[in-house]
N, C-alpha and C. Protein backbone atom coordinates (compact mmCIF):
# COMPACT_ATOMS: atom_id res chain seq x y z
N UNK A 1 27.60 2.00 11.41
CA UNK A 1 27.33 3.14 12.25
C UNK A 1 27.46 2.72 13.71
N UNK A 2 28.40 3.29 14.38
CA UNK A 2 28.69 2.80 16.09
C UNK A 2 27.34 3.09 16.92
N UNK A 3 27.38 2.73 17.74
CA UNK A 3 25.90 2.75 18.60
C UNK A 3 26.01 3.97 19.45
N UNK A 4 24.89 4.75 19.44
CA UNK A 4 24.95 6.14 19.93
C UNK A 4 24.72 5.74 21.72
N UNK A 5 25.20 7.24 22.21
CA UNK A 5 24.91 7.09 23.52
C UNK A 5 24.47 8.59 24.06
N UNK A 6 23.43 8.74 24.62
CA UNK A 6 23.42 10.09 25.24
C UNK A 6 24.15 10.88 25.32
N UNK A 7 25.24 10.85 26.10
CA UNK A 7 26.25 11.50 26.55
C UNK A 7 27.22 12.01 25.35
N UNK A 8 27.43 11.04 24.61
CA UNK A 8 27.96 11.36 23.36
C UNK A 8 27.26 12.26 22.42
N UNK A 9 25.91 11.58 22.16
CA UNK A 9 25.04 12.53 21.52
C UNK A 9 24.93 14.23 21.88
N UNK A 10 24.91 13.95 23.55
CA UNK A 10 24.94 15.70 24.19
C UNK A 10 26.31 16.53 23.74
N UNK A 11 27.34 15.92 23.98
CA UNK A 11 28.90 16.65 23.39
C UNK A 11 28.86 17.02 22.30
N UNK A 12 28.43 15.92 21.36
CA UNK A 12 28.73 16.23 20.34
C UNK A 12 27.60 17.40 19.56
N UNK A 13 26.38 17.48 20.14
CA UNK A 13 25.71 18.28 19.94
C UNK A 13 25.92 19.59 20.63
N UNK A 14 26.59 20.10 21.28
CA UNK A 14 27.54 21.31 21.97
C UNK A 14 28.57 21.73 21.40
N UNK A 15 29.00 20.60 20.85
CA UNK A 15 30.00 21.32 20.31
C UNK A 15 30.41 21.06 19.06
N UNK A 16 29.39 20.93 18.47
CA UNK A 16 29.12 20.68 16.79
C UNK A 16 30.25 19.84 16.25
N UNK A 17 30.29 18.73 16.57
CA UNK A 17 31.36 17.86 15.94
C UNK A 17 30.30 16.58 15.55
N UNK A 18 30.86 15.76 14.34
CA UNK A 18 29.93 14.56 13.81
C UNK A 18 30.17 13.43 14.98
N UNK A 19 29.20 12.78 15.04
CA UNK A 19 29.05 11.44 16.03
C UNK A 19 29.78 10.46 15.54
N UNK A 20 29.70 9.69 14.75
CA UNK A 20 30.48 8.82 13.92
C UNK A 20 32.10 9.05 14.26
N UNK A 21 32.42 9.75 13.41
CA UNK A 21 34.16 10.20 13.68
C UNK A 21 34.42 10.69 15.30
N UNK A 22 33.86 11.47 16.51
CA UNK A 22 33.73 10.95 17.60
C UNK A 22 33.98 9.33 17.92
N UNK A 23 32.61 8.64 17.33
CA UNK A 23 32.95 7.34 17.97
C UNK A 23 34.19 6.53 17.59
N UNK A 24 35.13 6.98 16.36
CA UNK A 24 35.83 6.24 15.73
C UNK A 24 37.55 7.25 16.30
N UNK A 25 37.35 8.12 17.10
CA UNK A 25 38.30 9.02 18.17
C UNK A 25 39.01 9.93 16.96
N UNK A 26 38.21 10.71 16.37
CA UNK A 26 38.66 11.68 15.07
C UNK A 26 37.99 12.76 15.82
N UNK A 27 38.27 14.07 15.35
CA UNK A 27 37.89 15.65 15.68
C UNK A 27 37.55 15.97 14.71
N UNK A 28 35.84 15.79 13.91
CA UNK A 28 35.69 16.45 12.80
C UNK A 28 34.19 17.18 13.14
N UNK A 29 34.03 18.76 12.40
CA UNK A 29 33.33 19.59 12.68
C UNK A 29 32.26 18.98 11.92
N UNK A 30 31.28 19.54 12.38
CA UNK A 30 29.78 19.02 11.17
C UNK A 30 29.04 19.59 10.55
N UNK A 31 28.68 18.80 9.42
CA UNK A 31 27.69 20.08 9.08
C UNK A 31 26.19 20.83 9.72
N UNK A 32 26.02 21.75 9.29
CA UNK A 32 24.20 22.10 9.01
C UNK A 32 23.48 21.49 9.42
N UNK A 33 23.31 20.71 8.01
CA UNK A 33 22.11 19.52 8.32
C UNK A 33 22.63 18.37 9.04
N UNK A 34 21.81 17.40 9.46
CA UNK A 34 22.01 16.39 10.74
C UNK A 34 21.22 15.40 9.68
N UNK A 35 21.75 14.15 10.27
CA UNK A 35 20.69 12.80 9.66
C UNK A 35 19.69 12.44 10.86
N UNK A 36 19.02 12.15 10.38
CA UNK A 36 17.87 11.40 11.84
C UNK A 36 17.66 10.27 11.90
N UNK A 37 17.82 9.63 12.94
CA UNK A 37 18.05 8.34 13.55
C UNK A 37 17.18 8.12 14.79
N UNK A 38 15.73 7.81 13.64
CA UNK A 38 14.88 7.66 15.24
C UNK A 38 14.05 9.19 15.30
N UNK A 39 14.48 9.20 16.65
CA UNK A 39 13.79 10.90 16.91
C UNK A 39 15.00 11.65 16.91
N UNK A 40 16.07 11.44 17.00
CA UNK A 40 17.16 12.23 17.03
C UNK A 40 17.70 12.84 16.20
N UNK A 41 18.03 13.67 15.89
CA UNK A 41 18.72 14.70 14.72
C UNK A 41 20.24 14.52 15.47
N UNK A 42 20.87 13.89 14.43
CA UNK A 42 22.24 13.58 14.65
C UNK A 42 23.84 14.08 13.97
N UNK A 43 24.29 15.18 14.73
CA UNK A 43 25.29 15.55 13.81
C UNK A 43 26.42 15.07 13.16
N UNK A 44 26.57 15.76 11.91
CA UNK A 44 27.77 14.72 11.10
C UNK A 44 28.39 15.59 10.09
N UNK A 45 29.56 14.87 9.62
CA UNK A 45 29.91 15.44 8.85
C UNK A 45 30.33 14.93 7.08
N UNK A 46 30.28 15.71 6.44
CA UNK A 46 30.47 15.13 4.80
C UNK A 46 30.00 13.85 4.30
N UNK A 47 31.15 12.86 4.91
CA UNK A 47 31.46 11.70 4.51
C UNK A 47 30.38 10.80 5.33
N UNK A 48 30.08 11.37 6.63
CA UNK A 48 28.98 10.08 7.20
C UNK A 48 27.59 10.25 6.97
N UNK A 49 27.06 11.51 6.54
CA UNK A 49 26.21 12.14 5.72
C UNK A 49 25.50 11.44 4.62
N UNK A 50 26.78 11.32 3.32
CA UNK A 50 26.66 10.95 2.42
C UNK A 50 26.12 9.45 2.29
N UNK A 51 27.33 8.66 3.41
CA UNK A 51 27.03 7.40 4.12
C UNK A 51 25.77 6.74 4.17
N UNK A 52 24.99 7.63 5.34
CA UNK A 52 24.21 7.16 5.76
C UNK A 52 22.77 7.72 4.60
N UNK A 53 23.16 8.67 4.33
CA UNK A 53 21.83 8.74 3.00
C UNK A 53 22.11 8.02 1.67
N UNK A 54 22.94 7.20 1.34
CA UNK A 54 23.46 5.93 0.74
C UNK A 54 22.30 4.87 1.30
N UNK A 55 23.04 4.64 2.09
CA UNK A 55 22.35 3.27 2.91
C UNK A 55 21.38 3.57 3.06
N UNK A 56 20.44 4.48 3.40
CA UNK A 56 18.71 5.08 3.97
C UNK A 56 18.15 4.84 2.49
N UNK A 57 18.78 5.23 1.34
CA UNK A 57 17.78 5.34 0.01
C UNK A 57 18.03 4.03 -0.79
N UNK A 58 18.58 3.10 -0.45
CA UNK A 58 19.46 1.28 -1.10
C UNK A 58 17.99 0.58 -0.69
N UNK A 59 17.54 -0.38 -1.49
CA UNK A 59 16.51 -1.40 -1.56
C UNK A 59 16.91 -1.68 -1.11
N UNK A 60 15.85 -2.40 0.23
CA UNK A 60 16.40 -3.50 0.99
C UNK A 60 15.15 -4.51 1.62
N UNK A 61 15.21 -5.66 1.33
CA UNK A 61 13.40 -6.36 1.28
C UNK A 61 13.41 -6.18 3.27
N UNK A 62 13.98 -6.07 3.93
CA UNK A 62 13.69 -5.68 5.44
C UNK A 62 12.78 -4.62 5.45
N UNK A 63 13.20 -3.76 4.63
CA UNK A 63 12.25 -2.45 4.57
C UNK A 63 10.87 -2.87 3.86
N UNK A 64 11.12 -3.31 2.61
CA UNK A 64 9.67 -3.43 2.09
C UNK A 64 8.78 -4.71 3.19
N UNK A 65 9.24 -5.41 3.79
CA UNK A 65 8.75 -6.51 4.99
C UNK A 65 7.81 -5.40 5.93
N UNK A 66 8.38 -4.47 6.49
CA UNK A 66 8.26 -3.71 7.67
C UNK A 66 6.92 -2.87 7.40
N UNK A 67 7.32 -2.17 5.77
CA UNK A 67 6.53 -1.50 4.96
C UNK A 67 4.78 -2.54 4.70
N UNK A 68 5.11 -3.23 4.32
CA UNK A 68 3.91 -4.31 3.96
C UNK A 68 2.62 -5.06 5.17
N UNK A 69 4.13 -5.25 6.30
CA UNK A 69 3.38 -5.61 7.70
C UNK A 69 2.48 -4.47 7.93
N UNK A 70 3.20 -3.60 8.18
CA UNK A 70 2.36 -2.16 8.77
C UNK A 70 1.27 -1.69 8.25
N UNK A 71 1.01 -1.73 6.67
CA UNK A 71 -0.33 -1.47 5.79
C UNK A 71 -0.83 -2.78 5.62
N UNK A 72 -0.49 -4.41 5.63
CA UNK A 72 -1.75 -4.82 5.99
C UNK A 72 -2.15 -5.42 7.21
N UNK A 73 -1.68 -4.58 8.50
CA UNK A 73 -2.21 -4.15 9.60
C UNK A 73 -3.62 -3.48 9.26
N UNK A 74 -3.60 -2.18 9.06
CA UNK A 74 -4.27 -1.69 8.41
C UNK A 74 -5.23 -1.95 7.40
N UNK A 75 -5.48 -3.26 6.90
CA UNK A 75 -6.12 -3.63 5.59
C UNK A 75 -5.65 -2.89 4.45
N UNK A 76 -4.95 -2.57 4.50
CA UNK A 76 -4.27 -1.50 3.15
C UNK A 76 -3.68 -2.78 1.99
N UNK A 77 -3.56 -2.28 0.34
CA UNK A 77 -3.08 -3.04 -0.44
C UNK A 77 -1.39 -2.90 -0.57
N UNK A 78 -0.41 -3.17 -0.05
CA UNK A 78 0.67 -3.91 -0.15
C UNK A 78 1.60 -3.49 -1.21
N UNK A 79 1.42 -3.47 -2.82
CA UNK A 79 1.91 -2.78 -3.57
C UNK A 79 2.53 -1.12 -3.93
N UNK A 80 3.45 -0.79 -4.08
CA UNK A 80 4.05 0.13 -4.03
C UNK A 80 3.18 1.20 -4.76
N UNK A 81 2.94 2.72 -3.88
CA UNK A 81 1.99 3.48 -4.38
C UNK A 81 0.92 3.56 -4.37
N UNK A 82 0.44 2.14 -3.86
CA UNK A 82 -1.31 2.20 -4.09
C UNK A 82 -1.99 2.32 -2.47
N UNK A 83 -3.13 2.48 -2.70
CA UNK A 83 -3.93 3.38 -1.64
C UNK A 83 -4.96 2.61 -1.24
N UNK A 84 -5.32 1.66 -2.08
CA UNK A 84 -6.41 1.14 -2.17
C UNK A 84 -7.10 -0.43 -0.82
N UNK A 85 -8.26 -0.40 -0.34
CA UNK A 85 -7.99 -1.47 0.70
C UNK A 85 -8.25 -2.97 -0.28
N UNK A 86 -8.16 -4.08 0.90
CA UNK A 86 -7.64 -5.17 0.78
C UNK A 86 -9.41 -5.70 0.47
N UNK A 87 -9.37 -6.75 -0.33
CA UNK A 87 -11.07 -7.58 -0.85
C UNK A 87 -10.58 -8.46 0.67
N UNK A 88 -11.46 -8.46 1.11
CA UNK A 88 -11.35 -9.88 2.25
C UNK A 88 -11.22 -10.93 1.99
N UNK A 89 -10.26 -11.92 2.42
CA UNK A 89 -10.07 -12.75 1.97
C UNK A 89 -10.97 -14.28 1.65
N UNK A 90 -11.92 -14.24 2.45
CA UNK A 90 -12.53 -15.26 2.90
C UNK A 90 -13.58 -15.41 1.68
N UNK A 91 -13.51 -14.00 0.23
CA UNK A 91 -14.21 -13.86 -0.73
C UNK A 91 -13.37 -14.33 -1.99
N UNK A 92 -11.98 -14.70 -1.55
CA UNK A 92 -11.19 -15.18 -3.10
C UNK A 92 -10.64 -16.20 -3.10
N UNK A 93 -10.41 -16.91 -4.25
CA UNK A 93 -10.51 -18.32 -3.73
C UNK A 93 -9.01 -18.58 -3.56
N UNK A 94 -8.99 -19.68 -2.91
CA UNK A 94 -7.18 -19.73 -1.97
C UNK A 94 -6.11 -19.90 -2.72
N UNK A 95 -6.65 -20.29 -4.17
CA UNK A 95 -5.20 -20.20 -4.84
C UNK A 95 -4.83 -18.76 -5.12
N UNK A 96 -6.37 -17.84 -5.45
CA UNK A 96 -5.77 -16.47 -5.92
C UNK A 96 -5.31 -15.73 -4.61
N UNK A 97 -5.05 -15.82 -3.55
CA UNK A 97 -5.14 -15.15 -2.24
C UNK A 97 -3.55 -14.21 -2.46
N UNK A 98 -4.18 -13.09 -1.90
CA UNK A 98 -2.84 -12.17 -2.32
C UNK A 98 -2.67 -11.17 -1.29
N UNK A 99 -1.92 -10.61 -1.09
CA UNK A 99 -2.44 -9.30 -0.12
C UNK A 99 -2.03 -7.96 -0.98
N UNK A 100 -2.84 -8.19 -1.96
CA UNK A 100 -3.33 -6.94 -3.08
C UNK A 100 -4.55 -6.64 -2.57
N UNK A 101 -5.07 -5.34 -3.30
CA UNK A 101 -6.07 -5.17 -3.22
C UNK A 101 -7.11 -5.80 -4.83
N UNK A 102 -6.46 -6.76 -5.36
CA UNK A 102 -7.03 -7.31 -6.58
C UNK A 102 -6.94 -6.00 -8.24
N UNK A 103 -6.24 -4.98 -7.96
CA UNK A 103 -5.76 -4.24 -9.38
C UNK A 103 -4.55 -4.73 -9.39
N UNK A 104 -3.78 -5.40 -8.87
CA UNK A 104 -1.97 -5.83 -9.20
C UNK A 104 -1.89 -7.41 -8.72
N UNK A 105 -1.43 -8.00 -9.88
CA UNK A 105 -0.35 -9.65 -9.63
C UNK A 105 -1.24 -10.37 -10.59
N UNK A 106 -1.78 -11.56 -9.85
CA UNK A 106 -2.89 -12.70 -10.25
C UNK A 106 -3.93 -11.25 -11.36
N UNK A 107 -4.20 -10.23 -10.37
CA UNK A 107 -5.63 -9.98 -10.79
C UNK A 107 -5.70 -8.83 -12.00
N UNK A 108 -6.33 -8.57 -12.96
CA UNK A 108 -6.44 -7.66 -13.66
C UNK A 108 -7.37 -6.68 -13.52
N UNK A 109 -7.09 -5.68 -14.12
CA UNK A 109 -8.64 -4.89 -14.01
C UNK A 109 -9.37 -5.17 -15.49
N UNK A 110 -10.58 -5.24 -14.88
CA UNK A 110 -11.58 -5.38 -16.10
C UNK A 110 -11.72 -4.97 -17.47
N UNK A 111 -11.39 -5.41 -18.56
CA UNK A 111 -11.76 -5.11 -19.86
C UNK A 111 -12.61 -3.81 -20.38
N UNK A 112 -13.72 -4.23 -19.38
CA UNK A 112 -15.00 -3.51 -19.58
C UNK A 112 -14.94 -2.09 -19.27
N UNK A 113 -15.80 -1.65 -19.70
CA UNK A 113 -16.19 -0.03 -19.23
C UNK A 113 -16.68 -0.32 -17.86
N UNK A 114 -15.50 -0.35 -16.91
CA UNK A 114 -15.67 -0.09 -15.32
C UNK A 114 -16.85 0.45 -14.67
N UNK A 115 -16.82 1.64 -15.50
CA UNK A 115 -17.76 3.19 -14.77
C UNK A 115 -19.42 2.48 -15.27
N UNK A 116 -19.64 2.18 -16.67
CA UNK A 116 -21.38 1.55 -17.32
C UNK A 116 -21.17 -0.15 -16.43
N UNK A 117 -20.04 -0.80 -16.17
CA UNK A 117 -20.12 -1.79 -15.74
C UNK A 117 -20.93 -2.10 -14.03
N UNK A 118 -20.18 -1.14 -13.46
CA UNK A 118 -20.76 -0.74 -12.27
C UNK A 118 -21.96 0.04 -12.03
N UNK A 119 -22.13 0.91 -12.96
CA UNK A 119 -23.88 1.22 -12.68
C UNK A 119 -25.01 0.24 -13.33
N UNK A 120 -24.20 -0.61 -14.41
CA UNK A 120 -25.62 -2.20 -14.58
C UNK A 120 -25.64 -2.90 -12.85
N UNK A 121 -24.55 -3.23 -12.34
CA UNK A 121 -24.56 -4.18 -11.11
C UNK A 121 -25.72 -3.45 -10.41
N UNK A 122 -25.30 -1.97 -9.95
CA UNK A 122 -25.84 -1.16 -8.93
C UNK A 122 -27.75 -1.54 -9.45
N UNK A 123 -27.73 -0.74 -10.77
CA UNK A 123 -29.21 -0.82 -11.31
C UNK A 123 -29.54 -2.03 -11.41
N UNK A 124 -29.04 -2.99 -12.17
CA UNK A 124 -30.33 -4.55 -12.29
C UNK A 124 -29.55 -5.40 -10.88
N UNK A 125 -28.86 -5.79 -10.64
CA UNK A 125 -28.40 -6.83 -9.89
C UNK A 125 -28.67 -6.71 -8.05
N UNK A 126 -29.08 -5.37 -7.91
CA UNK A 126 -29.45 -5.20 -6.45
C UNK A 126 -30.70 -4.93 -6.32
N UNK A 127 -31.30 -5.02 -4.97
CA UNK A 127 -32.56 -4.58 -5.13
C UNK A 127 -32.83 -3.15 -4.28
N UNK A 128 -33.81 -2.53 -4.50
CA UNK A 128 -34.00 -1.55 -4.36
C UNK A 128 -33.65 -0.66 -2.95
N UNK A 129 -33.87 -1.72 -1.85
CA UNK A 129 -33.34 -0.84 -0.53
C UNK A 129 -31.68 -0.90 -0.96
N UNK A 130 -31.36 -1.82 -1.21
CA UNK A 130 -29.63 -1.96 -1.73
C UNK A 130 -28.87 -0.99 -2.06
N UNK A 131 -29.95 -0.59 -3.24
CA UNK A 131 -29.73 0.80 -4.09
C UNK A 131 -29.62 1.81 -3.70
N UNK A 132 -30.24 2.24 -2.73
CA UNK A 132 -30.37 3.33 -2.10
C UNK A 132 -28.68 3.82 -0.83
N UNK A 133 -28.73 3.19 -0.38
CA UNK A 133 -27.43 3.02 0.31
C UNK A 133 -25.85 2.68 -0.24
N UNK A 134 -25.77 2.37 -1.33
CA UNK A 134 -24.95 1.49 -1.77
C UNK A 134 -23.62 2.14 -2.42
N UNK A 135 -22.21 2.50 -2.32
CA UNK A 135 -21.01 2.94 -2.86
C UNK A 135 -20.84 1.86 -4.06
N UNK A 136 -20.11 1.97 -5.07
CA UNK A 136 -19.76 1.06 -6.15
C UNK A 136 -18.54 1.66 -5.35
N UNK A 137 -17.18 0.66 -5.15
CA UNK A 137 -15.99 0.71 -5.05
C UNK A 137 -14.80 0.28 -5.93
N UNK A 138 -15.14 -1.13 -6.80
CA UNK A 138 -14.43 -1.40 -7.76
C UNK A 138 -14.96 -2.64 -8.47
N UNK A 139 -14.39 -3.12 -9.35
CA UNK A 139 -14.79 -4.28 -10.12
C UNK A 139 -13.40 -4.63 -10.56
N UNK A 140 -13.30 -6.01 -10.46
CA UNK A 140 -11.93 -6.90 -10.55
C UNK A 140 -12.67 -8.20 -11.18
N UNK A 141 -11.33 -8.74 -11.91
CA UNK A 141 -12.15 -10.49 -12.07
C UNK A 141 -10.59 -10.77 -12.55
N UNK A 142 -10.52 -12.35 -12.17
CA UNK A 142 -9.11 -13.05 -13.03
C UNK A 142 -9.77 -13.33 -14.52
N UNK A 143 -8.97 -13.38 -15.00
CA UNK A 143 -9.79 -13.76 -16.75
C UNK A 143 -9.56 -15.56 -16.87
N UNK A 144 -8.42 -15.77 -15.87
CA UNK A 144 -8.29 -17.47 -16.56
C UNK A 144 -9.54 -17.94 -15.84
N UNK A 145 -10.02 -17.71 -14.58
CA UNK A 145 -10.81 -18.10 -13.86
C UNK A 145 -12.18 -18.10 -13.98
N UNK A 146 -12.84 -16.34 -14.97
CA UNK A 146 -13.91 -16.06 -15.33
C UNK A 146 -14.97 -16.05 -13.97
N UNK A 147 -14.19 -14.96 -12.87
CA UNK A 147 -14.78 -14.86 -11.61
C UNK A 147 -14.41 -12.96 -11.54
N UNK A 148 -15.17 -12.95 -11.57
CA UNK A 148 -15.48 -11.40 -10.97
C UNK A 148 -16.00 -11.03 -9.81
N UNK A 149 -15.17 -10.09 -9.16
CA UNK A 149 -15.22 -9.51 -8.05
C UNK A 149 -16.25 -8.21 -8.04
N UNK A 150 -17.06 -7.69 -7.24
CA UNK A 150 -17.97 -6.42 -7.26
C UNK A 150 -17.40 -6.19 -5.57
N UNK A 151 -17.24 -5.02 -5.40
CA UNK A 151 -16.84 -4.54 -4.46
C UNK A 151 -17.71 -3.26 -3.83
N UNK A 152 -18.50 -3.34 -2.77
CA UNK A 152 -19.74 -2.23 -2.41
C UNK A 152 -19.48 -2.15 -0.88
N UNK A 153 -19.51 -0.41 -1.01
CA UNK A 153 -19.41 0.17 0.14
C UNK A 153 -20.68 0.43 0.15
N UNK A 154 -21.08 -0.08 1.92
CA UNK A 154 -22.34 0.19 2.61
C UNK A 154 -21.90 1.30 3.64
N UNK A 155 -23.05 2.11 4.11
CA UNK A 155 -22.45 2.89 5.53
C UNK A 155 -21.66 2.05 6.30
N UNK A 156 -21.95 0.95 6.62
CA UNK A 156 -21.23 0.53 8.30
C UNK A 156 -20.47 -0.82 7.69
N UNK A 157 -20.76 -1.39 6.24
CA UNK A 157 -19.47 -2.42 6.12
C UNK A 157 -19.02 -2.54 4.57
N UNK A 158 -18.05 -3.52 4.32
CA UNK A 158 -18.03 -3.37 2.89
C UNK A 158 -18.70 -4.50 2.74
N UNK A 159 -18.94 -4.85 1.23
CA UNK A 159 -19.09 -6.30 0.91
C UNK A 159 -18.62 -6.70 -0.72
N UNK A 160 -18.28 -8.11 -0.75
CA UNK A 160 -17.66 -8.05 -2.35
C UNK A 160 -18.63 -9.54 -2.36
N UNK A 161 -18.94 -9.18 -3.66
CA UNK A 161 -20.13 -10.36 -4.29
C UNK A 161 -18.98 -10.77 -5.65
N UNK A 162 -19.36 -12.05 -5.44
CA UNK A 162 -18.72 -12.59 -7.08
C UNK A 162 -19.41 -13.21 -7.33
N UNK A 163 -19.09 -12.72 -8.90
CA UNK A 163 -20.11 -13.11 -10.28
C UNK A 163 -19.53 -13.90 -11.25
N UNK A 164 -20.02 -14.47 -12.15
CA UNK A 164 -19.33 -15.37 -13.26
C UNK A 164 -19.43 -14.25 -14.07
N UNK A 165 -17.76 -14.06 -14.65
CA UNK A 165 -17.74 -12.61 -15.31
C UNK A 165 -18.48 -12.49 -17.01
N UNK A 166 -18.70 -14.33 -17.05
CA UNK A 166 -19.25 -14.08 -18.50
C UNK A 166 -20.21 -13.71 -18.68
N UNK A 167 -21.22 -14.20 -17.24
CA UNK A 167 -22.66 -14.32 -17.29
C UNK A 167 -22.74 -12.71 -17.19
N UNK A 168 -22.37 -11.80 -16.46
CA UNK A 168 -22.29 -10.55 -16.07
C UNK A 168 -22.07 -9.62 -17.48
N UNK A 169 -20.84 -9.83 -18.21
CA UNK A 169 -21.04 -9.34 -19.48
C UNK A 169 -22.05 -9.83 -20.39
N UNK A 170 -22.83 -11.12 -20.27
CA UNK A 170 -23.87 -11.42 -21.33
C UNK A 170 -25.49 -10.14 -21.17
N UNK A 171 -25.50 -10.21 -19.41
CA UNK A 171 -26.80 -9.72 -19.27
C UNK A 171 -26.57 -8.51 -19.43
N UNK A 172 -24.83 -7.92 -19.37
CA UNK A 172 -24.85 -6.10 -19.98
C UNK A 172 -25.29 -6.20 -21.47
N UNK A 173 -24.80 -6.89 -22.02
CA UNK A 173 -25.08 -6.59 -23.31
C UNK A 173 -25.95 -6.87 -23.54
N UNK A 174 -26.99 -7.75 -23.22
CA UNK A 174 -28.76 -8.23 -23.28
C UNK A 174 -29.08 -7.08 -23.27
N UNK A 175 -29.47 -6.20 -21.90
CA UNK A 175 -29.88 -5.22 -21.64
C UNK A 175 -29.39 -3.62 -22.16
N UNK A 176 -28.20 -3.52 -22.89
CA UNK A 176 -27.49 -1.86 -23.37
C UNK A 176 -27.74 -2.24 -24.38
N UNK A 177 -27.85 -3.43 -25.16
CA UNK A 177 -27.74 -3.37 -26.58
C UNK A 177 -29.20 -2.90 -27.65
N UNK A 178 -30.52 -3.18 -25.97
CA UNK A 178 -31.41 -2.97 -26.79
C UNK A 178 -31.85 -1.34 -27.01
């Protein structure tokens, strides 16, 4: 794609001809729709159209780089689709270090009944002012490792506690089974 220039951009937007074939010294009319480049809505026609929405929709790891920097700017998890924020790192140990949010790669999600898993933590494992304030956000653990992650939203911060995931399933089942 030739490098746009104002002036060009203004002509060719007057007088409805594509930019591309302009820059390449052709007379071709354009269509309708325009591609956007930037902030600019850029006219074109058929073939550079097609072109450039080719090339705009092609994998390309520059994009997913750009994509990844920018959300974990943000603390955001990295993986395609997901929404979810990042465990801090300074809570997992350096071989598992990922910039997941711990549901995708190294990490699995839990076996367990998530939803009864997280209200034992909330009920026996905190104490009572804890309780009162406290979001359940998620539960993660590696299985080769037998380290579990608890993940709790407070008003003003998060925090992730890890547990030995066996010891954690022994005292659920101590306590639900009776």
């Amino acid at each position: 794609m030739p490098r746009m220039t104002k002036d060009n951009l203004k002509y060719c937007l007057d007088s409805n001809r594509c930019l591309d074939c302009y820059a390449e010294l052709k007379d071709t009319k354009a269509l309708p729709e325009s591609q956007q480049r930037g902030k600019w809505k850029v006219p074109c026609c058929r073939k550079h159209f097609n072109e450039y929405k080719r090339k705009m929709s092609e994998r390309n790891h520059r994009k997913y780089e750009r994509r990844s920097q920018a959300k974990q700017r943000l603390g955001l998890c990295v993986y395609s689709g997901c929404h979810n924020r990042l465990i801090p790192r300074e809570y997992i140990p350096p071989r598992l270090r990922k910039t997941a949010c711990g549901l995708h790669g190294t990490f699995k999600p839990s076996r367990m009944n998530r939803i009864a898993m997280g209200k034992f933590v909330v009920d026996h494992c905190l104490t009572a002012e804890e309780r009162k304030r406290v979001k359940l956000r998620n539960i993660i653990y590696e299985p080769s490792e037998g380290l579990a992650f608890v993940g709790l939203q407070y008003p003003t911060y998060y925090q992730t506690q890890g547990w030995s995931a066996s010891e954690l399933r022994r005292l659920y089942d101590v306590i639900y089974s009776k």
